[in-house]
N, C-alpha and C. Protein backbone atom coordinates (compact mmCIF):
# COMPACT_ATOMS: atom_id res chain seq x y z
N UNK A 1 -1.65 -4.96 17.71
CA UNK A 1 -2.61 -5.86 17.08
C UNK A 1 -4.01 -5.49 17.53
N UNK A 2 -5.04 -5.89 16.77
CA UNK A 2 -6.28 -5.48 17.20
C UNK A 2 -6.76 -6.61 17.48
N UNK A 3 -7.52 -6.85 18.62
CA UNK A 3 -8.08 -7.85 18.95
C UNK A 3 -9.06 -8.36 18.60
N UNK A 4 -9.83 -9.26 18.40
CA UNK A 4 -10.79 -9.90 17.56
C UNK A 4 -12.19 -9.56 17.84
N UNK A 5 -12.23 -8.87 18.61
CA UNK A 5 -13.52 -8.52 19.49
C UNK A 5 -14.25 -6.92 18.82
N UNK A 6 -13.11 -6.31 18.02
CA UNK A 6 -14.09 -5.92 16.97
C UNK A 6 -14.36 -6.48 15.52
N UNK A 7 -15.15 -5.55 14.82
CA UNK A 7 -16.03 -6.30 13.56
C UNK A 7 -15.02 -6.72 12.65
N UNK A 8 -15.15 -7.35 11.67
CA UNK A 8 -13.99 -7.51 10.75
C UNK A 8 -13.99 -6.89 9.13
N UNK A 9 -15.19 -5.96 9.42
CA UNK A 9 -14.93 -4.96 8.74
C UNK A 9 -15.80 -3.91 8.70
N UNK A 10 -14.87 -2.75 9.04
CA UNK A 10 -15.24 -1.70 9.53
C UNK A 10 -14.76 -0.70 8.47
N UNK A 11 -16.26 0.37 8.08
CA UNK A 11 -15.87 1.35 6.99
C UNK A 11 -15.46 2.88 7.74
N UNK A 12 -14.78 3.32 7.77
CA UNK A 12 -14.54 4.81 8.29
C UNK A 12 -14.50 5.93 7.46
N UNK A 13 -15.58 6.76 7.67
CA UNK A 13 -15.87 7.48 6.27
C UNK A 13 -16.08 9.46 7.28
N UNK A 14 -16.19 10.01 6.17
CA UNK A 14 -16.02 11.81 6.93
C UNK A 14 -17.35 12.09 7.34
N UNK A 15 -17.81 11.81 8.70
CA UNK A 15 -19.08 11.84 9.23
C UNK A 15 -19.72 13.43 9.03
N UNK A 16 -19.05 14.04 8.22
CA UNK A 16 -19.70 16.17 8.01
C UNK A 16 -20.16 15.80 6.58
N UNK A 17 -19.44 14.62 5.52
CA UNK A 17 -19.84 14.80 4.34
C UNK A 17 -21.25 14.33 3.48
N UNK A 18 -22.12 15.22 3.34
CA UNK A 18 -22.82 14.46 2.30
C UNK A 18 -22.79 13.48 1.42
N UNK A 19 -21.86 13.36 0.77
CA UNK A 19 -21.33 12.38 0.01
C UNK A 19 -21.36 11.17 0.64
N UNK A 20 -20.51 11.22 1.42
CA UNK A 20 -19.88 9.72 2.27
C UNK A 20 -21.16 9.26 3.15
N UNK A 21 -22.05 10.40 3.77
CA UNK A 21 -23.26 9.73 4.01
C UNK A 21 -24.31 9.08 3.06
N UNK A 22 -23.88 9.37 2.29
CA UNK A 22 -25.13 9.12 0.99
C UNK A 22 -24.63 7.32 0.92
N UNK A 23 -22.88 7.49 0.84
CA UNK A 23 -22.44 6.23 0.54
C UNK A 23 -22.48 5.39 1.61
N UNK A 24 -22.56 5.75 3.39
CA UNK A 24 -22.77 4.45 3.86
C UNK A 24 -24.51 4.28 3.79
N UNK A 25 -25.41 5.11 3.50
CA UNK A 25 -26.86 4.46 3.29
C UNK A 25 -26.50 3.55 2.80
N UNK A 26 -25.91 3.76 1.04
CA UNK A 26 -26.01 2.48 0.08
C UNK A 26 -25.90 1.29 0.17
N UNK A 27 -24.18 1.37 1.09
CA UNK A 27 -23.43 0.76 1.73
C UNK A 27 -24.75 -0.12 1.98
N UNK A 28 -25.55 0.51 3.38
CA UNK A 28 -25.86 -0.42 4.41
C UNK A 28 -27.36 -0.64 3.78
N UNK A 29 -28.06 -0.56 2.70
CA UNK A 29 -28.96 -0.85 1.65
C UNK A 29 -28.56 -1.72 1.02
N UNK A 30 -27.82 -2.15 1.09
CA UNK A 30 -27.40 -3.36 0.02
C UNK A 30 -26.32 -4.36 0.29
N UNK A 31 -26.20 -4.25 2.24
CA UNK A 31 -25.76 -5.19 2.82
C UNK A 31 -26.58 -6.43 3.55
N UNK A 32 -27.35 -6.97 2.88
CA UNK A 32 -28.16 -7.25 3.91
C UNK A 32 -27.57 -8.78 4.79
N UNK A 33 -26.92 -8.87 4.70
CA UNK A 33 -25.86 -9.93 5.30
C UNK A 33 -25.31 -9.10 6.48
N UNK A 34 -25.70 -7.48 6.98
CA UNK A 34 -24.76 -7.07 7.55
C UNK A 34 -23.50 -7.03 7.95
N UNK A 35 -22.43 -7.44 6.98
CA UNK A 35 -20.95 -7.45 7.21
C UNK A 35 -20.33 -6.53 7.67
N UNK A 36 -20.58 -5.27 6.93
CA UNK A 36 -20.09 -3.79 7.14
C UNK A 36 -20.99 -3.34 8.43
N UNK A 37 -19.71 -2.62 9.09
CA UNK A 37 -19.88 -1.71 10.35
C UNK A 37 -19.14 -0.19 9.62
N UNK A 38 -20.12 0.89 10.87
CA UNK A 38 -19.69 1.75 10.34
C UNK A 38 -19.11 2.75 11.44
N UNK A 39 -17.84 3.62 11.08
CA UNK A 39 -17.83 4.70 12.34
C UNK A 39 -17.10 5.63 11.47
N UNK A 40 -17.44 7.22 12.16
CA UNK A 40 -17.33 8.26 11.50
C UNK A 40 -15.42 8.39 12.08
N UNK A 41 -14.89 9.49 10.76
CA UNK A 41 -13.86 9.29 11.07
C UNK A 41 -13.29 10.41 12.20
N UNK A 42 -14.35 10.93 12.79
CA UNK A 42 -14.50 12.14 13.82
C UNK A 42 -14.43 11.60 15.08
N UNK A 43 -14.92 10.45 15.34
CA UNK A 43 -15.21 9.65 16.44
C UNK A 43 -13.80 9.02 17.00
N UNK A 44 -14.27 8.49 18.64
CA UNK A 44 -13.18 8.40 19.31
C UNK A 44 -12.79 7.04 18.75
N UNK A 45 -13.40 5.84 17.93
CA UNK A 45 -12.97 5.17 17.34
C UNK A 45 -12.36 5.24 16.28
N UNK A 46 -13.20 5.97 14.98
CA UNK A 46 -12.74 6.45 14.08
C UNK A 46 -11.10 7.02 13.96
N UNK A 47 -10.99 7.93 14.78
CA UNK A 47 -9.72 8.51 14.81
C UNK A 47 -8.52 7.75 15.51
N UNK A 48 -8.65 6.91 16.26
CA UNK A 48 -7.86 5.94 16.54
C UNK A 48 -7.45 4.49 15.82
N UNK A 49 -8.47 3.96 14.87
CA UNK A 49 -8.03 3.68 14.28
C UNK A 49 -7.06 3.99 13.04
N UNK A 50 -7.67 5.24 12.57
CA UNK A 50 -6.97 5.90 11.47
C UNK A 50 -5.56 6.40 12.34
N UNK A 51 -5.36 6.64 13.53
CA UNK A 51 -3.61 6.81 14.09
C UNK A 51 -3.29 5.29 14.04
N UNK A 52 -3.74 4.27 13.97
CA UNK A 52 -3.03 2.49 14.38
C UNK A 52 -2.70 2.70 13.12
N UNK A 53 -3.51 2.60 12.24
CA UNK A 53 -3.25 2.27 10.77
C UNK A 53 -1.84 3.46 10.18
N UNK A 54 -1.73 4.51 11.00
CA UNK A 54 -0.83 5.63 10.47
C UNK A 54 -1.58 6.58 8.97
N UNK A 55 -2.92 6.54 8.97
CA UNK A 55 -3.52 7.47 8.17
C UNK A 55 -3.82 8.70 8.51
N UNK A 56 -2.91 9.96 7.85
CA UNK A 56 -3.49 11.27 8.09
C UNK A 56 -4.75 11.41 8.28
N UNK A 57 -5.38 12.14 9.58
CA UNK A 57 -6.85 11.99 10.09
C UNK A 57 -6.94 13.97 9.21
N UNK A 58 -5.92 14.18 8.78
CA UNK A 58 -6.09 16.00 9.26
C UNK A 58 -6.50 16.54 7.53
N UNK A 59 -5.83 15.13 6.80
CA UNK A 59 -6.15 15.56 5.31
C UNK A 59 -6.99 14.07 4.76
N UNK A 60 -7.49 13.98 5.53
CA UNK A 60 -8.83 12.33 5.07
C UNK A 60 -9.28 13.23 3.79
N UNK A 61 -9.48 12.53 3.13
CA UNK A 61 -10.37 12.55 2.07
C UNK A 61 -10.53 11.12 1.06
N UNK A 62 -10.52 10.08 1.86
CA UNK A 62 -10.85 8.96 1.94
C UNK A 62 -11.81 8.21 2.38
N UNK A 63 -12.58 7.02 2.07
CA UNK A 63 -13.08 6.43 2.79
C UNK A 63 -12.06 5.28 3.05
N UNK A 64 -12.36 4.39 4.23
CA UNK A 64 -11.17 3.85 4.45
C UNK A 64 -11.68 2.25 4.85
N UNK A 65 -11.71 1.52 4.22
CA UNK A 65 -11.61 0.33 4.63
C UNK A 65 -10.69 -0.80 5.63
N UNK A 66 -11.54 -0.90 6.72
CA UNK A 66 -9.81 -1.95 8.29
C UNK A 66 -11.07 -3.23 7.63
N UNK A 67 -10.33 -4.20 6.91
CA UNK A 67 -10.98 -5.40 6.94
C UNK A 67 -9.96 -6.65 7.16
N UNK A 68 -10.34 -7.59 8.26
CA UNK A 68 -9.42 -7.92 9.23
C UNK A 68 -8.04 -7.67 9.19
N UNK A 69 -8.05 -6.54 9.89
CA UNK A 69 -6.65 -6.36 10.10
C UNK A 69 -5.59 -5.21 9.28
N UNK A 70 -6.32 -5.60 8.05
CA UNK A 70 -5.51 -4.82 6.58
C UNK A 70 -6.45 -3.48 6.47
N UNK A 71 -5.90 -2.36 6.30
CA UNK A 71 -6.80 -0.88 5.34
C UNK A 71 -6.63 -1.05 3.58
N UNK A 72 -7.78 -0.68 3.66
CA UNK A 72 -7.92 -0.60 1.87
C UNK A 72 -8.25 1.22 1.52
N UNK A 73 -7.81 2.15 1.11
CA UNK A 73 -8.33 3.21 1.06
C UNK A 73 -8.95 3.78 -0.63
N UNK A 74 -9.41 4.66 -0.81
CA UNK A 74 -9.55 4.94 -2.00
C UNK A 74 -10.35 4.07 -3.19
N UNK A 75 -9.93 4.22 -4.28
CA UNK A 75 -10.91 3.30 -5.07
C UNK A 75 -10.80 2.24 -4.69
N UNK A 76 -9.64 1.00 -3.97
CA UNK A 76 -9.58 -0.02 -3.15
C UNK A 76 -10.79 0.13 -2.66
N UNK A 77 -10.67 0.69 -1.83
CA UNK A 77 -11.75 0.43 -0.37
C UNK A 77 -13.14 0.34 -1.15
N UNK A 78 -13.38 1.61 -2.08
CA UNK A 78 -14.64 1.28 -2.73
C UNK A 78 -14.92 0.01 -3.49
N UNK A 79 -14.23 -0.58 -3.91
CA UNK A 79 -14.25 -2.12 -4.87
C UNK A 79 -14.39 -2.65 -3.68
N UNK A 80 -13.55 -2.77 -2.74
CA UNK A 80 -13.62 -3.89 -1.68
C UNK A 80 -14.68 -4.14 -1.17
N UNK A 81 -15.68 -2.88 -0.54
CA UNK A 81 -16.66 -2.62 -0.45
C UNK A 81 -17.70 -3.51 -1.59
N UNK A 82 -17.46 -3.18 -2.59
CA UNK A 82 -18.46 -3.09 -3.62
C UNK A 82 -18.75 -4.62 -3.72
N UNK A 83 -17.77 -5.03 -3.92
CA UNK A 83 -17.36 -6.85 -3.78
C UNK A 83 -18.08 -7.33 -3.11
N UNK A 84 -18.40 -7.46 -2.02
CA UNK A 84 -19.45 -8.11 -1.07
C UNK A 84 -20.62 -7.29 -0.82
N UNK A 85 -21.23 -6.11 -1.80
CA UNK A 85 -22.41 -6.10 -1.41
C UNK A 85 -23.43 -6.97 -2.37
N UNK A 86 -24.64 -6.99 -1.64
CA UNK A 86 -25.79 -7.66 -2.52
C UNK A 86 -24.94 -7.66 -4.20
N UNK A 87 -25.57 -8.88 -4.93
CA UNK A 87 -26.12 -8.77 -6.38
C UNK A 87 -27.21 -7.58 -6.76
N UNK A 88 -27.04 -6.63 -8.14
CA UNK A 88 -25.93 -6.63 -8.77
C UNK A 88 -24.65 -5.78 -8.58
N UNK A 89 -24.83 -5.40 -7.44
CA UNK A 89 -23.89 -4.71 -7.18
C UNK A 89 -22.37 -5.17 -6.50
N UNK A 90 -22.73 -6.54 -6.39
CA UNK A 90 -20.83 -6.73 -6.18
C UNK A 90 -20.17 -7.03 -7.18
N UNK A 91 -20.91 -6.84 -8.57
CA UNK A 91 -20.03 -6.87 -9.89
C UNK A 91 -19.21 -5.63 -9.86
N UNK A 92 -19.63 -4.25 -9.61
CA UNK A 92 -18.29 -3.39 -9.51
C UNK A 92 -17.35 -3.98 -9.02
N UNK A 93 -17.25 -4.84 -8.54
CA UNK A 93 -15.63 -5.30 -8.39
C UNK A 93 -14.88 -5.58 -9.77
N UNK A 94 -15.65 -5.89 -10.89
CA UNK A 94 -14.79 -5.73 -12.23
C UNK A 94 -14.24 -4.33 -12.43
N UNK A 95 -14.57 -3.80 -11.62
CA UNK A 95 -13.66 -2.25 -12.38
C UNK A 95 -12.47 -2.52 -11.53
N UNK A 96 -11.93 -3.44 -10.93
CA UNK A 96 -10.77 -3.30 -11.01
C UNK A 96 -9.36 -3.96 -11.59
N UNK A 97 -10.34 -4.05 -12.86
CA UNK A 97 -9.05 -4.28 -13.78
C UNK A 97 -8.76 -3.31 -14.59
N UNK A 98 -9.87 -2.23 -14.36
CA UNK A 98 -8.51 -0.40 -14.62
C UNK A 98 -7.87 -0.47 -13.31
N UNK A 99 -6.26 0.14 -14.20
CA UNK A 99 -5.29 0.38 -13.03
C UNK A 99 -5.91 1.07 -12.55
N UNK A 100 -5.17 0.93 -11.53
CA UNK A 100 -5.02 1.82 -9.94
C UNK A 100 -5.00 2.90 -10.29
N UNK A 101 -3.60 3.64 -10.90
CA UNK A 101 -3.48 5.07 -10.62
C UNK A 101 -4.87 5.85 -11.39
N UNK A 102 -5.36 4.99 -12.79
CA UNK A 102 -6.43 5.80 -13.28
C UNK A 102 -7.57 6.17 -12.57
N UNK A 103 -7.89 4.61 -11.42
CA UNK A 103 -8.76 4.62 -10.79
C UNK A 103 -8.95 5.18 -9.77
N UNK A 104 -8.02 5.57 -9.18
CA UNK A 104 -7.34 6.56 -8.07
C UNK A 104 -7.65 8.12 -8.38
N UNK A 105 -7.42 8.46 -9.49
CA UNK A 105 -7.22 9.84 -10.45
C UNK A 105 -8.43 10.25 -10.38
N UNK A 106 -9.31 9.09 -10.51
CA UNK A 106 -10.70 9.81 -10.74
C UNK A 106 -11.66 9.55 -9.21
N UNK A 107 -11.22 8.93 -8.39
CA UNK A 107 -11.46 9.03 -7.10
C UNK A 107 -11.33 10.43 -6.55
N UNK A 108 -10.11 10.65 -6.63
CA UNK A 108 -9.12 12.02 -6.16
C UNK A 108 -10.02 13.02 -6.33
N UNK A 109 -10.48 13.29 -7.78
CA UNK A 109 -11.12 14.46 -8.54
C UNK A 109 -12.67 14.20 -7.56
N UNK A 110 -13.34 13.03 -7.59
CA UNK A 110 -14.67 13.44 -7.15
C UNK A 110 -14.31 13.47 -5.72
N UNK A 111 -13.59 13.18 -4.81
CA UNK A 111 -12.89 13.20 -3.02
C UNK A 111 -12.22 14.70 -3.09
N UNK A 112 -11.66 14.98 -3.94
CA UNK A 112 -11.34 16.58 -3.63
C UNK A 112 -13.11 18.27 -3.59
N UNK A 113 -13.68 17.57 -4.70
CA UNK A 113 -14.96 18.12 -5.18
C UNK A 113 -16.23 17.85 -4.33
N UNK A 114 -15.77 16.93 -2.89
CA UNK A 114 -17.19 16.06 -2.58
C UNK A 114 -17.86 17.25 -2.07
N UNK A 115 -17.64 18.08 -1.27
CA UNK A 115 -17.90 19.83 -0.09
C UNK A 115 -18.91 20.38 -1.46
N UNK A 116 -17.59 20.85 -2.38
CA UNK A 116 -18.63 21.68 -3.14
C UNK A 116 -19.73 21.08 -4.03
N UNK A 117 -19.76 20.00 -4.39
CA UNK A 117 -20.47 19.18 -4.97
C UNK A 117 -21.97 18.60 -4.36
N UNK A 118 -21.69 18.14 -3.44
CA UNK A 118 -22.56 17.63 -2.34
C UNK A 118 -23.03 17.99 -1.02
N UNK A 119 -21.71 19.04 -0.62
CA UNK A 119 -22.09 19.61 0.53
C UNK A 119 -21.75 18.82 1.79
N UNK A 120 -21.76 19.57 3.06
CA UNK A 120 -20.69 19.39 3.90
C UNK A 120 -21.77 20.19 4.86
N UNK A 121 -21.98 18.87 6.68
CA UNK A 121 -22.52 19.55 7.60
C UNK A 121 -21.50 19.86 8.72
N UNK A 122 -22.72 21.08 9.44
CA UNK A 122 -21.83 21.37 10.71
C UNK A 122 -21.42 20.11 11.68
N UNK A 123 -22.05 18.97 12.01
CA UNK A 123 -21.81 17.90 12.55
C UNK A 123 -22.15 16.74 12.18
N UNK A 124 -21.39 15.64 12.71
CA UNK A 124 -21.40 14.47 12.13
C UNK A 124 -22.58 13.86 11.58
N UNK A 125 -22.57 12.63 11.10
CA UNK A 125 -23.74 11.90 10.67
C UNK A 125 -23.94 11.35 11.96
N UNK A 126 -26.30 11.66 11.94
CA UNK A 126 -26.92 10.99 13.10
C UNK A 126 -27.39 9.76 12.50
N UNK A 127 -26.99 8.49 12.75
CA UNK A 127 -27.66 7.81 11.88
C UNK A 127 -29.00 7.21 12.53
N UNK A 128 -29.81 6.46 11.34
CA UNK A 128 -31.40 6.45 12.01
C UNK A 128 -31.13 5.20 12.41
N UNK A 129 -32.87 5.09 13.37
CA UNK A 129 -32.45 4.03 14.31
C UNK A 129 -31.90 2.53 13.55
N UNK A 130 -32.54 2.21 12.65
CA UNK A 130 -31.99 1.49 11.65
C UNK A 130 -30.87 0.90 11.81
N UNK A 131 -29.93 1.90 11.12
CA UNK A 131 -28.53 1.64 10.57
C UNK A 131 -27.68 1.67 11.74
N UNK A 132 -27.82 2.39 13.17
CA UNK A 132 -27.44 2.78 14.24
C UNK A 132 -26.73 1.50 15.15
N UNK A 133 -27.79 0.49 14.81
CA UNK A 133 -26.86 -1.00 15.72
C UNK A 133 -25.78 -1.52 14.90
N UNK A 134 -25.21 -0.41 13.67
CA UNK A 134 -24.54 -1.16 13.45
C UNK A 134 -23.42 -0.07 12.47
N UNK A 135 -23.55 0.87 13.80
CA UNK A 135 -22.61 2.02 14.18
C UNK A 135 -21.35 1.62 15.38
N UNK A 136 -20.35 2.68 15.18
CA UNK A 136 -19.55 2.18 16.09
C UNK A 136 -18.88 3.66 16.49
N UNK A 137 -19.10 4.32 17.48
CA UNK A 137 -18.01 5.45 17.88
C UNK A 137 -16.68 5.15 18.72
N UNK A 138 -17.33 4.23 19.99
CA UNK A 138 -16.07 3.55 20.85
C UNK A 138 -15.60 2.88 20.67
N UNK A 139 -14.40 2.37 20.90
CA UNK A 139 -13.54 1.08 21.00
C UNK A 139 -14.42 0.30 22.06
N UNK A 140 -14.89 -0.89 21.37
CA UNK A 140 -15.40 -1.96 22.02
C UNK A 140 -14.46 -2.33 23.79
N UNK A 141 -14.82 -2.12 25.00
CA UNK A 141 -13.89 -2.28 26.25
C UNK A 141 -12.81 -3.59 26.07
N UNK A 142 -13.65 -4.50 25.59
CA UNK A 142 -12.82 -5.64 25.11
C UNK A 142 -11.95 -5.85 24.18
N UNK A 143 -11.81 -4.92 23.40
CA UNK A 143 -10.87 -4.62 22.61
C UNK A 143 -9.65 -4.14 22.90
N UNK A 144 -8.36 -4.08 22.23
CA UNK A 144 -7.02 -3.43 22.35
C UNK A 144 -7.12 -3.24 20.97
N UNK A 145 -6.16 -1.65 20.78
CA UNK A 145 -5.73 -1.68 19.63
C UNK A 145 -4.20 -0.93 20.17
N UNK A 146 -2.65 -2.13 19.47
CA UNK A 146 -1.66 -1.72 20.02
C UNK A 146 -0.67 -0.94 18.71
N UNK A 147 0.62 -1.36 19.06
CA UNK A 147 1.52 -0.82 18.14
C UNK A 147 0.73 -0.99 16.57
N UNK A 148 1.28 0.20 15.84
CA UNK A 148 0.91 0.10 14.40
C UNK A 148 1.24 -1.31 13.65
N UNK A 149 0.28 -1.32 12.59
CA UNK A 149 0.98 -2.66 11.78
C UNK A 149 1.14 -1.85 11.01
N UNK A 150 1.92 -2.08 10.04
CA UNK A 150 2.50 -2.43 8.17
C UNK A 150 1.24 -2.77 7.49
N UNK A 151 0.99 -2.00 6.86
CA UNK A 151 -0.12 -2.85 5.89
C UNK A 151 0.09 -1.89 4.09
């Protein structure tokens, strides 16, 4: 179980990709409620959560949503996301009344394409001082994260 002492929702995204950096700016541009936390999925948090949850860390090509407790990955995670940011943008949550697999399909295609498309650095995202308090690499000391859940 994870203990309550981290955020209750935390985005884990490929801290080398252009793409996924572009998307937690937005992300965190149009949170201004600050809900969303962020940690790269390179990091000693990042990657430990993605082993609790049982998500391949070695073929990510996900962003991955832990919101209390539960992962949302893929076009999920992006709606879920999308859902609680600012007006007008938590209306993308109507796109999810295209199915899944379509919505998935076309996730896949731009998550397989993101490198050549957008480009891909030698090291993680630095984020600015800004967005940075509300970064996460470590497991909070007060925290546990134990046996896997089911989700």
């Amino acid at each position: 179980m994870i203990q309550s002492s981290l955020p209750e929702r935390i985005v884990i995204f490929d801290g080398v990709c252009n793409l996924c950096e572009f998307s937690v700016n937005f992300i965190y541009e149009r949170d201004h409620k600050g809900k969303f936390t962020f940690t790269p999925a390179q990091s000693p948090l990042g990657s430990k959560l993605l082993q609790h949850y049982q998500i391949n860390s070695d073929t990510l090509d996900t962003v991955v949503l832990v919101k209390n407790g539960r992962t949302y990955t893929r076009s999920s995670a992006a709606l879920e996301i999308a859902s609680e940011l600012d007006s007008p943008w938590n209306f993308l949550r109507f796109f999810s009344v295209i199915p899944l697999p379509l919505r998935d399909q076309v996730y896949d295609i731009i998550a397989r394409n993101r490198y050549r498309w957008f480009g891909k650095k030698d090291s993680c995202m630095i984020p600015t001082p800004e967005i940075k308090a509300r970064f996460l690499e470590q497991l909070p000391a007060s925290a546990d994260i134990r046996a896997p859940l089911l989700s």
